[in-house]
PDB file of N, CA and C in Angstrom:
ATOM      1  N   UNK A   1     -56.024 -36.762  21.709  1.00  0.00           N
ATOM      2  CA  UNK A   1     -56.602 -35.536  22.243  1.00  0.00           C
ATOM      3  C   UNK A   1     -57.324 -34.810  21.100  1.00  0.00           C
ATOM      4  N   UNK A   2     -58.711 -34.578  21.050  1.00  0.00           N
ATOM      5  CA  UNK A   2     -59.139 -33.439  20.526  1.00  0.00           C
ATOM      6  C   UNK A   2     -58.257 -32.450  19.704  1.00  0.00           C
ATOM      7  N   UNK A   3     -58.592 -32.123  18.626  1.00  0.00           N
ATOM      8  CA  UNK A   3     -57.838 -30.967  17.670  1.00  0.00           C
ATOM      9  C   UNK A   3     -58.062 -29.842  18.732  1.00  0.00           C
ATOM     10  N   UNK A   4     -59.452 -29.089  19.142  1.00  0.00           N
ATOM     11  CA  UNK A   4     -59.299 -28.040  19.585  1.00  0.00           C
ATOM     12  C   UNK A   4     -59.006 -27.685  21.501  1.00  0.00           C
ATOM     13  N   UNK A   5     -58.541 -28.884  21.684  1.00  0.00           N
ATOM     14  CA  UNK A   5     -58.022 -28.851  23.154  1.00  0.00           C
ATOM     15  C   UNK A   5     -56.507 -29.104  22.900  1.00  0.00           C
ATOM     16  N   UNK A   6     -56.032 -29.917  21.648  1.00  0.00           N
ATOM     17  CA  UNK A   6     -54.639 -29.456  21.600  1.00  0.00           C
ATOM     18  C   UNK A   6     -54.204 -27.767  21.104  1.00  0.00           C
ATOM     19  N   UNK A   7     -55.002 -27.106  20.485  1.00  0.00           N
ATOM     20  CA  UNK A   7     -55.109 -25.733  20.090  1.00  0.00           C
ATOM     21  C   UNK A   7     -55.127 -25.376  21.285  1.00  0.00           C
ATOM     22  N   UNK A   8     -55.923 -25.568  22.583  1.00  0.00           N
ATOM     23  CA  UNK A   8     -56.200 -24.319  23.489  1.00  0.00           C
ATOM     24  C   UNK A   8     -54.693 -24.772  24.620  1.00  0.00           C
ATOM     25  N   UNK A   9     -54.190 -25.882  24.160  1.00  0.00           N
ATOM     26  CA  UNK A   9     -53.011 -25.958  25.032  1.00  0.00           C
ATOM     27  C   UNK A   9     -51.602 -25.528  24.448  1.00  0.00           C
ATOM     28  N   UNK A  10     -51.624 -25.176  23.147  1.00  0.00           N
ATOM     29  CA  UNK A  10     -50.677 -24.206  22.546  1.00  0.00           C
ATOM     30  C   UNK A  10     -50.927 -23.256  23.087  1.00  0.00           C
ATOM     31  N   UNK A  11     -52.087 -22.330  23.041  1.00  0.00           N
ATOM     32  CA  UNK A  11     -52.193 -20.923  23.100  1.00  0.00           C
ATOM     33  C   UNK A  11     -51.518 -20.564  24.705  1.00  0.00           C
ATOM     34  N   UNK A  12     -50.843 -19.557  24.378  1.00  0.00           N
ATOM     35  CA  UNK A  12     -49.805 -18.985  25.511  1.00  0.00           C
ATOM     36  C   UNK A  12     -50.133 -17.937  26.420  1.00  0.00           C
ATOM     37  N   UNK A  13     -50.011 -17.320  27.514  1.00  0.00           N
ATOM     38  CA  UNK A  13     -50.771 -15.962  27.570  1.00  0.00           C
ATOM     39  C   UNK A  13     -50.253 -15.148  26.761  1.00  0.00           C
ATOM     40  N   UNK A  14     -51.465 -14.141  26.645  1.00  0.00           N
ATOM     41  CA  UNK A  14     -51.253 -12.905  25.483  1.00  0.00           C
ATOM     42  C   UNK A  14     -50.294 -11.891  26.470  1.00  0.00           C
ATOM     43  N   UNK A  15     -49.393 -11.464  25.780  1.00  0.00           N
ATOM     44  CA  UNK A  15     -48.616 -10.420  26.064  1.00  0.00           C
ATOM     45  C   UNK A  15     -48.782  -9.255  25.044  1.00  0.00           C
ATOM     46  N   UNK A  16     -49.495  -8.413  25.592  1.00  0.00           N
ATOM     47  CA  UNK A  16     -49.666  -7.159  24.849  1.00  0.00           C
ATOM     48  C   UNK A  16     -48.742  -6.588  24.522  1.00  0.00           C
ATOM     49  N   UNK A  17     -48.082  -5.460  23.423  1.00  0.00           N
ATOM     50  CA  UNK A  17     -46.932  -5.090  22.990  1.00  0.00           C
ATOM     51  C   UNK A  17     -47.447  -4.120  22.018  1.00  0.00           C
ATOM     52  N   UNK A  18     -46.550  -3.134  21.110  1.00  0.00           N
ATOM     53  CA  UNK A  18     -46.688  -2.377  20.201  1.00  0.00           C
ATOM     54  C   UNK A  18     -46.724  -3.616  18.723  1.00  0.00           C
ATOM     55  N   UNK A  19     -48.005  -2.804  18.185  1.00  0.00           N
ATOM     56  CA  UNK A  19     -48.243  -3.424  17.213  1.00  0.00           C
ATOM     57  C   UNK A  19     -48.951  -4.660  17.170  1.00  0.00           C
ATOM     58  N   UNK A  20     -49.649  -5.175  17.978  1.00  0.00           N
ATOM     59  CA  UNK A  20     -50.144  -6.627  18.270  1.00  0.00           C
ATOM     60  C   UNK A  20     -51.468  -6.944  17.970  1.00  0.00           C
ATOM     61  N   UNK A  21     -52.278  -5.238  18.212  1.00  0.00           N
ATOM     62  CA  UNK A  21     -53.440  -5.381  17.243  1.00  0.00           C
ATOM     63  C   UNK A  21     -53.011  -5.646  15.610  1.00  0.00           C
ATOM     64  N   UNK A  22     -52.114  -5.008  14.974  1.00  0.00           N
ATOM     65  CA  UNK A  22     -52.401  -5.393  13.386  1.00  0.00           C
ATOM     66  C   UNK A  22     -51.465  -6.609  13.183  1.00  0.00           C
ATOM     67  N   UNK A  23     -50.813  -7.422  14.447  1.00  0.00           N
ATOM     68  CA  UNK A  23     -50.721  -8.782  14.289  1.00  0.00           C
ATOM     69  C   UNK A  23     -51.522  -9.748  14.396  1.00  0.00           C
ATOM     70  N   UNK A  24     -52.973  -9.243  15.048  1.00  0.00           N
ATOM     71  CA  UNK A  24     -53.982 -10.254  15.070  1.00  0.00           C
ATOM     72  C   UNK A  24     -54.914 -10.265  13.963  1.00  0.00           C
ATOM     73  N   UNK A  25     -54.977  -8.624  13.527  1.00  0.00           N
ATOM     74  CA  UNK A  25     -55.590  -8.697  12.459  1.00  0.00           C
ATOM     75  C   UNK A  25     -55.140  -9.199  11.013  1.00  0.00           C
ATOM     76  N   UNK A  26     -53.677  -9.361  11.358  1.00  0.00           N
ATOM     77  CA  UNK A  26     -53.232  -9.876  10.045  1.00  0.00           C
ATOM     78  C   UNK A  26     -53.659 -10.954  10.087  1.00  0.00           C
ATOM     79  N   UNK A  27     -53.571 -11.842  11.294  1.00  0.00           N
ATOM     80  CA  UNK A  27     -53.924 -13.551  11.326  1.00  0.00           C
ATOM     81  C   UNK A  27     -55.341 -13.898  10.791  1.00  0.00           C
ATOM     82  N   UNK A  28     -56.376 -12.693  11.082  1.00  0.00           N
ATOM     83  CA  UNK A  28     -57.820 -12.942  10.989  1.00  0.00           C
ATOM     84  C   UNK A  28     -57.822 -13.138   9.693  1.00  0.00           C
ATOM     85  N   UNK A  29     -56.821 -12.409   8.855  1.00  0.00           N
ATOM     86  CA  UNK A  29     -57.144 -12.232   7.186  1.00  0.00           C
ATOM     87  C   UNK A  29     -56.318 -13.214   6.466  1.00  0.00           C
ATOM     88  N   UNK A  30     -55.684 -13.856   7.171  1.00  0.00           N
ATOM     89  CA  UNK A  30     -54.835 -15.227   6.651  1.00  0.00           C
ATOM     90  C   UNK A  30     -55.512 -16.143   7.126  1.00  0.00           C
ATOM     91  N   UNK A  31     -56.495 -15.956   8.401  1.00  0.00           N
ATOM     92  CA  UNK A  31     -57.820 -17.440   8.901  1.00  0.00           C
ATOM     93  C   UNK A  31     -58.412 -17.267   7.342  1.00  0.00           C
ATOM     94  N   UNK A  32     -59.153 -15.596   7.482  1.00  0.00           N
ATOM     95  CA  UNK A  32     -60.026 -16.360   6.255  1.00  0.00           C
ATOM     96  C   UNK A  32     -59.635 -16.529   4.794  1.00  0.00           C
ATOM     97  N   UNK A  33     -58.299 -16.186   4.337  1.00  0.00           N
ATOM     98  CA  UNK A  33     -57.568 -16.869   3.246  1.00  0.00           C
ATOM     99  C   UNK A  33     -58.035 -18.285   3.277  1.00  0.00           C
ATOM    100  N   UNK A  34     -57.426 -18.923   4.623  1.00  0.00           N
ATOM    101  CA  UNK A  34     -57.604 -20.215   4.349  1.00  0.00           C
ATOM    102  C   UNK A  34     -58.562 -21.010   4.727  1.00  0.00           C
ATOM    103  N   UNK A  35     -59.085 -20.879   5.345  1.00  0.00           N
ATOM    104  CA  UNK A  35     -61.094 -21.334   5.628  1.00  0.00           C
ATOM    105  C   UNK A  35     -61.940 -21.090   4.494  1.00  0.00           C
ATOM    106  N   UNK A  36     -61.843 -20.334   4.192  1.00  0.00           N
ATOM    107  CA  UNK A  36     -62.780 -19.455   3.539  1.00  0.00           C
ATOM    108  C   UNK A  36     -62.531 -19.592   1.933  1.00  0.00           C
ATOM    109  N   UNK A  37     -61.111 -19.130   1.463  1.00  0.00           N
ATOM    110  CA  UNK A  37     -60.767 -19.271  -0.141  1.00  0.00           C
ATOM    111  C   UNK A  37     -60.214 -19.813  -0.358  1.00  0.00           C
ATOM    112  N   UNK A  38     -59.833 -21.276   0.664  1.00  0.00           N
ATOM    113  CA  UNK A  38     -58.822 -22.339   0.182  1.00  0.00           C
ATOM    114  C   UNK A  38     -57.778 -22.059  -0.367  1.00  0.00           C
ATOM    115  N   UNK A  39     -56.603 -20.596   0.363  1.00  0.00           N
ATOM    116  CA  UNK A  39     -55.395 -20.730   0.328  1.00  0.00           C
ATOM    117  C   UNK A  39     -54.437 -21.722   1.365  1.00  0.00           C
ATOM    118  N   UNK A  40     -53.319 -22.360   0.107  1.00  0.00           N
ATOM    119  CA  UNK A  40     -53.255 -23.484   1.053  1.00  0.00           C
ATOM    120  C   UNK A  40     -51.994 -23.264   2.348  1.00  0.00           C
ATOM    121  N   UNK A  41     -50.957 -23.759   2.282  1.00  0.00           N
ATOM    122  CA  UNK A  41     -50.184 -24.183   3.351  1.00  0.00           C
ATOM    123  C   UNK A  41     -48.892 -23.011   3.221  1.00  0.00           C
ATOM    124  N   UNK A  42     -49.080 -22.840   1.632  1.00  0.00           N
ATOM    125  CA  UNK A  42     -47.541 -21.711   1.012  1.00  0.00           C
ATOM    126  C   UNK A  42     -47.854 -20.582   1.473  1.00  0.00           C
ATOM    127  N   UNK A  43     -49.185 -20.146   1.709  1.00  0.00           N
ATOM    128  CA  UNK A  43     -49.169 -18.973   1.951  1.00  0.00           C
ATOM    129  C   UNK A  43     -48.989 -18.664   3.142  1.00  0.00           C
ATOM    130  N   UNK A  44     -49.223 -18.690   4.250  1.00  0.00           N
ATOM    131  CA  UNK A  44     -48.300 -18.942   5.757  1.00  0.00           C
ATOM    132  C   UNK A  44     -46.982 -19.249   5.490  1.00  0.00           C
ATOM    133  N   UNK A  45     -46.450 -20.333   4.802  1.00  0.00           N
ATOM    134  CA  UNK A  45     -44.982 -20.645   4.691  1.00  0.00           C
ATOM    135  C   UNK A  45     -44.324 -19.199   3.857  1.00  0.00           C
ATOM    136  N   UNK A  46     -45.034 -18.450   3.191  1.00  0.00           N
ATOM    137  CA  UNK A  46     -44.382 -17.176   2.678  1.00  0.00           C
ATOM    138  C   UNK A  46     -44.042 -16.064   3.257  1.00  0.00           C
ATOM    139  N   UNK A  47     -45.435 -15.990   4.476  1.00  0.00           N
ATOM    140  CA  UNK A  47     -45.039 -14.834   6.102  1.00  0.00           C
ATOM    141  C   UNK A  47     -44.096 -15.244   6.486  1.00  0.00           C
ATOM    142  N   UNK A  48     -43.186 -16.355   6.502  1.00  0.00           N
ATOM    143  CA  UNK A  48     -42.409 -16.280   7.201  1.00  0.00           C
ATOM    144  C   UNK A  48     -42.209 -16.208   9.053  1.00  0.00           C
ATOM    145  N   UNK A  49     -43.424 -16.145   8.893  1.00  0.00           N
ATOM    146  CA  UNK A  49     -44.314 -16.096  10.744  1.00  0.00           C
ATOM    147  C   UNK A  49     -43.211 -17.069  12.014  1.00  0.00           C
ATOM    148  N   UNK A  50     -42.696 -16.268  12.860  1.00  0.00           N
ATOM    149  CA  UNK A  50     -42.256 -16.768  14.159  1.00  0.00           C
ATOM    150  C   UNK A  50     -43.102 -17.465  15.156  1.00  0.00           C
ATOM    151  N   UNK A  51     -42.769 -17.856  16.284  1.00  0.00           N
ATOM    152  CA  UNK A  51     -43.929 -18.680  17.456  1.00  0.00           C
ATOM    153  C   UNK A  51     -45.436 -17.293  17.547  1.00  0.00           C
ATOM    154  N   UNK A  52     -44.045 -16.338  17.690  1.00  0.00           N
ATOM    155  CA  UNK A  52     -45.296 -15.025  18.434  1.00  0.00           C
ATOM    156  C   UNK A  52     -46.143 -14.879  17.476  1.00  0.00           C
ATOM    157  N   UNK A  53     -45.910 -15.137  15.689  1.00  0.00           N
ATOM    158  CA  UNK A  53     -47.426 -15.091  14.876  1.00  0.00           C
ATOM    159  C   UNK A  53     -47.738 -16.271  14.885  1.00  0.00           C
ATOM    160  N   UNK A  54     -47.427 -17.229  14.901  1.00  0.00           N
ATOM    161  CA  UNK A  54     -47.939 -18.385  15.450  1.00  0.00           C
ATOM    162  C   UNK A  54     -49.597 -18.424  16.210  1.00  0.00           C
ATOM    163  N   UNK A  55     -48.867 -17.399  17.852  1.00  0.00           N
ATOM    164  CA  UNK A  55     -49.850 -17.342  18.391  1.00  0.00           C
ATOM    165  C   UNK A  55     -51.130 -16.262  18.001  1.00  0.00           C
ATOM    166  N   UNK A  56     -51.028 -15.429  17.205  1.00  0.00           N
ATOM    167  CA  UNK A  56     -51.841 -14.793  16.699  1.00  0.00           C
ATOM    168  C   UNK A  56     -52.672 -15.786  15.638  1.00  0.00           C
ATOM    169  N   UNK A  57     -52.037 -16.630  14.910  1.00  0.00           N
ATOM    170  CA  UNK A  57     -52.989 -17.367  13.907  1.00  0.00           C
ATOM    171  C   UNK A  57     -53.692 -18.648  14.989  1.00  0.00           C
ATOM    172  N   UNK A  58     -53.363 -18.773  16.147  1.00  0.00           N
ATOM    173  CA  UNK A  58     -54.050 -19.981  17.187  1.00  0.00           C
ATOM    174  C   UNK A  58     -55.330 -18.927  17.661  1.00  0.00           C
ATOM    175  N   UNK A  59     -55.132 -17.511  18.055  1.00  0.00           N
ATOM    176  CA  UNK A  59     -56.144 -16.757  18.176  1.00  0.00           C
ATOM    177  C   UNK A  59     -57.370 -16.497  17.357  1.00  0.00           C
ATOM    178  N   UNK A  60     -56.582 -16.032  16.421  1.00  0.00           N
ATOM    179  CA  UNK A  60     -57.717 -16.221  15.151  1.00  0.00           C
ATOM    180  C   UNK A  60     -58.207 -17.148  14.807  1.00  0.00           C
ATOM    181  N   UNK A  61     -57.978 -18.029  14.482  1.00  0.00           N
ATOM    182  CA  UNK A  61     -58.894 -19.395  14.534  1.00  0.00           C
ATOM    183  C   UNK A  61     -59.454 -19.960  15.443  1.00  0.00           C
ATOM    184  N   UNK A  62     -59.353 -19.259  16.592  1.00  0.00           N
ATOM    185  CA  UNK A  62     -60.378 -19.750  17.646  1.00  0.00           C
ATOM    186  C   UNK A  62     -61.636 -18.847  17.515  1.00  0.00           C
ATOM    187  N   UNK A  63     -61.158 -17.651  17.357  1.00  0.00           N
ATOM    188  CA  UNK A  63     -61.698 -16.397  17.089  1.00  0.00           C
ATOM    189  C   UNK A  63     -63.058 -16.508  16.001  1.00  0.00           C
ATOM    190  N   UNK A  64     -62.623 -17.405  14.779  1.00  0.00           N
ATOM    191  CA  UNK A  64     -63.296 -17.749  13.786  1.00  0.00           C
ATOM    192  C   UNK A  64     -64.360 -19.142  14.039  1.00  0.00           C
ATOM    193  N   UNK A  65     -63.596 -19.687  14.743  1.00  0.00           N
ATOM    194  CA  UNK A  65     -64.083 -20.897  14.840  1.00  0.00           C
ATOM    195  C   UNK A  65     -65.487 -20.590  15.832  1.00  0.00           C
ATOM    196  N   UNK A  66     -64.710 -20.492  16.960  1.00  0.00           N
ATOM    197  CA  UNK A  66     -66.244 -19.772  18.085  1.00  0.00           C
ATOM    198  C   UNK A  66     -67.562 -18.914  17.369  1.00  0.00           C
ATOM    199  N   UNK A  67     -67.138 -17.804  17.099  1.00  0.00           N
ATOM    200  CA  UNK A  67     -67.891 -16.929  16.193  1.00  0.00           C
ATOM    201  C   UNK A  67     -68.669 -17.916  15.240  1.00  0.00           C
ATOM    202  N   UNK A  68     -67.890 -18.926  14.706  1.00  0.00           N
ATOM    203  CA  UNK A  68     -68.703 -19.287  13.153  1.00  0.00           C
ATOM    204  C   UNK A  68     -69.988 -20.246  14.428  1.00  0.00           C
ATOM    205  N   UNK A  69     -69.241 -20.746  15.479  1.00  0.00           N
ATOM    206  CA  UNK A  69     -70.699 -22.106  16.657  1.00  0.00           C
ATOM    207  C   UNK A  69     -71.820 -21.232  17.190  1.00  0.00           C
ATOM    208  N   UNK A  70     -71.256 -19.977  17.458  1.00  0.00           N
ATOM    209  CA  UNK A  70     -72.085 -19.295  17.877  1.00  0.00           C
ATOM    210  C   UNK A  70     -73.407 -19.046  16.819  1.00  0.00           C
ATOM    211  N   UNK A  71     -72.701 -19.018  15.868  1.00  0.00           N
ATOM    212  CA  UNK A  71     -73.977 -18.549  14.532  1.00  0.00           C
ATOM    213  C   UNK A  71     -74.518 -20.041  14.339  1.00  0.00           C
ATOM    214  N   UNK A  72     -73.564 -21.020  14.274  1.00  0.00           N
ATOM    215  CA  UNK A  72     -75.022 -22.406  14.162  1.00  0.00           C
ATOM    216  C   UNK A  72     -75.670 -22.838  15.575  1.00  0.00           C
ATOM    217  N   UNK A  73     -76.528 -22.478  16.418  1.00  0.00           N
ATOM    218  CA  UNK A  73     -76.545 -23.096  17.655  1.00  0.00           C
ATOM    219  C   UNK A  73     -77.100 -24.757  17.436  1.00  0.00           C
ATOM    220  N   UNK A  74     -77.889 -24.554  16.879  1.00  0.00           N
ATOM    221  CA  UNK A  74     -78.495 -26.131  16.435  1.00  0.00           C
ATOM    222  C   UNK A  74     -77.684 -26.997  15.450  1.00  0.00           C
ATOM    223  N   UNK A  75     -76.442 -26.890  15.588  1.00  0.00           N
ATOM    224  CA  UNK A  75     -75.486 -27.687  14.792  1.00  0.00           C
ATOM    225  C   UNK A  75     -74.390 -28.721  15.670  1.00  0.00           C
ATOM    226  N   UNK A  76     -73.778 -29.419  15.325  1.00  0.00           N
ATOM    227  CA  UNK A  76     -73.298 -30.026  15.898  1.00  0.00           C
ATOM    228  C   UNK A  76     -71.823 -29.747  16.405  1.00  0.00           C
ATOM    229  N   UNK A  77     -70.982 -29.334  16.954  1.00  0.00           N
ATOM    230  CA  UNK A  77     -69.707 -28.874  17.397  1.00  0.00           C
ATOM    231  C   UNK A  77     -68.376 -29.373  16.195  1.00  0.00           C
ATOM    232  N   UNK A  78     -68.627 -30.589  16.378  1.00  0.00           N
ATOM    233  CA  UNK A  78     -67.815 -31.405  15.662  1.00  0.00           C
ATOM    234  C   UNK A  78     -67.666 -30.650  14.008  1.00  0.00           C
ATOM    235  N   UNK A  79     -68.644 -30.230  13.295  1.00  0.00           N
ATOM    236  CA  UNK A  79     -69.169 -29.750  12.193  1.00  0.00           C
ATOM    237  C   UNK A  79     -68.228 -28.334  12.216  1.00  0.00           C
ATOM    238  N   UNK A  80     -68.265 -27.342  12.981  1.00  0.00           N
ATOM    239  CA  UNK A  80     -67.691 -26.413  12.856  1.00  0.00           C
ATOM    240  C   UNK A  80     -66.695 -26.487  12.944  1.00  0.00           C
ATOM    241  N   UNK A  81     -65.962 -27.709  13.426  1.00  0.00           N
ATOM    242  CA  UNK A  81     -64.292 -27.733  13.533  1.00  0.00           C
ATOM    243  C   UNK A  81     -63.732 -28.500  12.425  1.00  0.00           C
ATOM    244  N   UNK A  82     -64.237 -28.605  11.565  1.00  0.00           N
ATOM    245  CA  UNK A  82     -64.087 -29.349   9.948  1.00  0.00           C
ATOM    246  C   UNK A  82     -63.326 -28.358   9.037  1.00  0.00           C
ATOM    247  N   UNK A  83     -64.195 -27.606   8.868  1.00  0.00           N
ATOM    248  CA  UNK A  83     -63.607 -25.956   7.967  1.00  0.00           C
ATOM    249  C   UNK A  83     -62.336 -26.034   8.327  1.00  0.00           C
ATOM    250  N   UNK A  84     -61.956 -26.014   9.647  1.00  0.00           N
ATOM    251  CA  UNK A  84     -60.956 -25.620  10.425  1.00  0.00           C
ATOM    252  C   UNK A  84     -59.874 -26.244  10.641  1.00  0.00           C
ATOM    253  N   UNK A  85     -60.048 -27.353  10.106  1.00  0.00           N
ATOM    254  CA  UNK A  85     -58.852 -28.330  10.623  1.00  0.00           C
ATOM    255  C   UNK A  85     -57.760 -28.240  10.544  1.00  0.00           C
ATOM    256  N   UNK A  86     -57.526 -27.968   8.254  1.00  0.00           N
ATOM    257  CA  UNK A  86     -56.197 -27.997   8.039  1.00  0.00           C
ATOM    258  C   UNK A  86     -55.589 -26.912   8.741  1.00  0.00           C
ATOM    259  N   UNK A  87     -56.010 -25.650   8.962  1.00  0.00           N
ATOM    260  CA  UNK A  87     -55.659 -24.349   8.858  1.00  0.00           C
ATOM    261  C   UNK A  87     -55.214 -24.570  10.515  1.00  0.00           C
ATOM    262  N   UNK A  88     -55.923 -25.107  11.638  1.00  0.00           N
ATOM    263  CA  UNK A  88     -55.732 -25.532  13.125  1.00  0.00           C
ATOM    264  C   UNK A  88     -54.327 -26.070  13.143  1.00  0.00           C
ATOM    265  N   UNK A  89     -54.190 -27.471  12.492  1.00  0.00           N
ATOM    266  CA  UNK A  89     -53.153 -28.582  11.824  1.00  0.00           C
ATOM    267  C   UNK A  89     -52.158 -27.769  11.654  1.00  0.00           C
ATOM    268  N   UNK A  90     -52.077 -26.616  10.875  1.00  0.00           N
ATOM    269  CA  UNK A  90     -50.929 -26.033  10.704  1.00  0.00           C
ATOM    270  C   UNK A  90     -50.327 -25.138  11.523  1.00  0.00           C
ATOM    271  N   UNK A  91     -51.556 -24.548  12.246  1.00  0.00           N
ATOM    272  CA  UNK A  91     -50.589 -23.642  13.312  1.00  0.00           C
ATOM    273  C   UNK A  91     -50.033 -23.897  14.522  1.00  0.00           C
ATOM    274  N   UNK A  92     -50.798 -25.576  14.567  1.00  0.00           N
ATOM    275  CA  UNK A  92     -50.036 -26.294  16.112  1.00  0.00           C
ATOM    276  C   UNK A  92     -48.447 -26.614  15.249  1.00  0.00           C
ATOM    277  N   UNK A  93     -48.331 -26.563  13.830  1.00  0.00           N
ATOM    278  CA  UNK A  93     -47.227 -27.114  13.470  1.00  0.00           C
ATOM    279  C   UNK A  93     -46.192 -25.988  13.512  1.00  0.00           C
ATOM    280  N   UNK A  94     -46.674 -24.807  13.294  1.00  0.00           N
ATOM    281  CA  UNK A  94     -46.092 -23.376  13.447  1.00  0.00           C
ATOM    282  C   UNK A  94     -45.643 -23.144  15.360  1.00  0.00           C
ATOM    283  N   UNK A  95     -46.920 -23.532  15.581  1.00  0.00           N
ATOM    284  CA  UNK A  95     -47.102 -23.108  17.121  1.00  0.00           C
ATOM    285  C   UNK A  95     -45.268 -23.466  18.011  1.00  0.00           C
ATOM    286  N   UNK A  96     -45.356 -25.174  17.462  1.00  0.00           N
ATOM    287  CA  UNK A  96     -44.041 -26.629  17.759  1.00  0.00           C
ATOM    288  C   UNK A  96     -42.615 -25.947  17.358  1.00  0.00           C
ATOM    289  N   UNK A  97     -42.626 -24.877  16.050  1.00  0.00           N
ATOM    290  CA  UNK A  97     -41.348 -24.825  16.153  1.00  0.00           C
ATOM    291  C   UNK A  97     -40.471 -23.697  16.280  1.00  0.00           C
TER     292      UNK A  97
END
């Protein structure tokens, strides 16, 4: 299966709650830790992150990922999900336990 169709079959419905905006925004700033400045795997393993940030870092990286296809239209799909992999890779592994 596809990396980002096993991603969209993790993602859970969102249950809104107190505090859930600066749980997504935390995820956005740990996507681009690791997309972006090649922080690697420790730094997630240091949040300490449960399923429920889990699902905030499956958000954000979709979040990132979409956003980044939208800006190449003449690129190839496959291409934008490269950046993305390890950082994807890890949160289906977060997502699992």
């Amino acid at each position: 299966m596809p990396l980002l169709a096993r991603v969209l079959a993790k993602v859970a419905p969102a249950r809104a709650g107190p505090g859930d905006e600066s749980g997504f925004a935390a995820a956005v700033v740990v996507v681009d830790a690791l997309v972006c400045e090649g922080a690697g795997d420790a730094l997630v393993e240091s949040l300490q992150w449960d399923a429920n940030d889990a699902q905030f870092l499956l958000r954000a990286l979709l979040f990132r990922a979409i956003t980044d296809l939208l800006h190449r239209p003449h690129g190839e799909p496959g291409i934008v999900t490269r950046p993305y992999q390890p950082a994807l890779e890890l949160a289906l592994r977060l997502a699992e336990t």
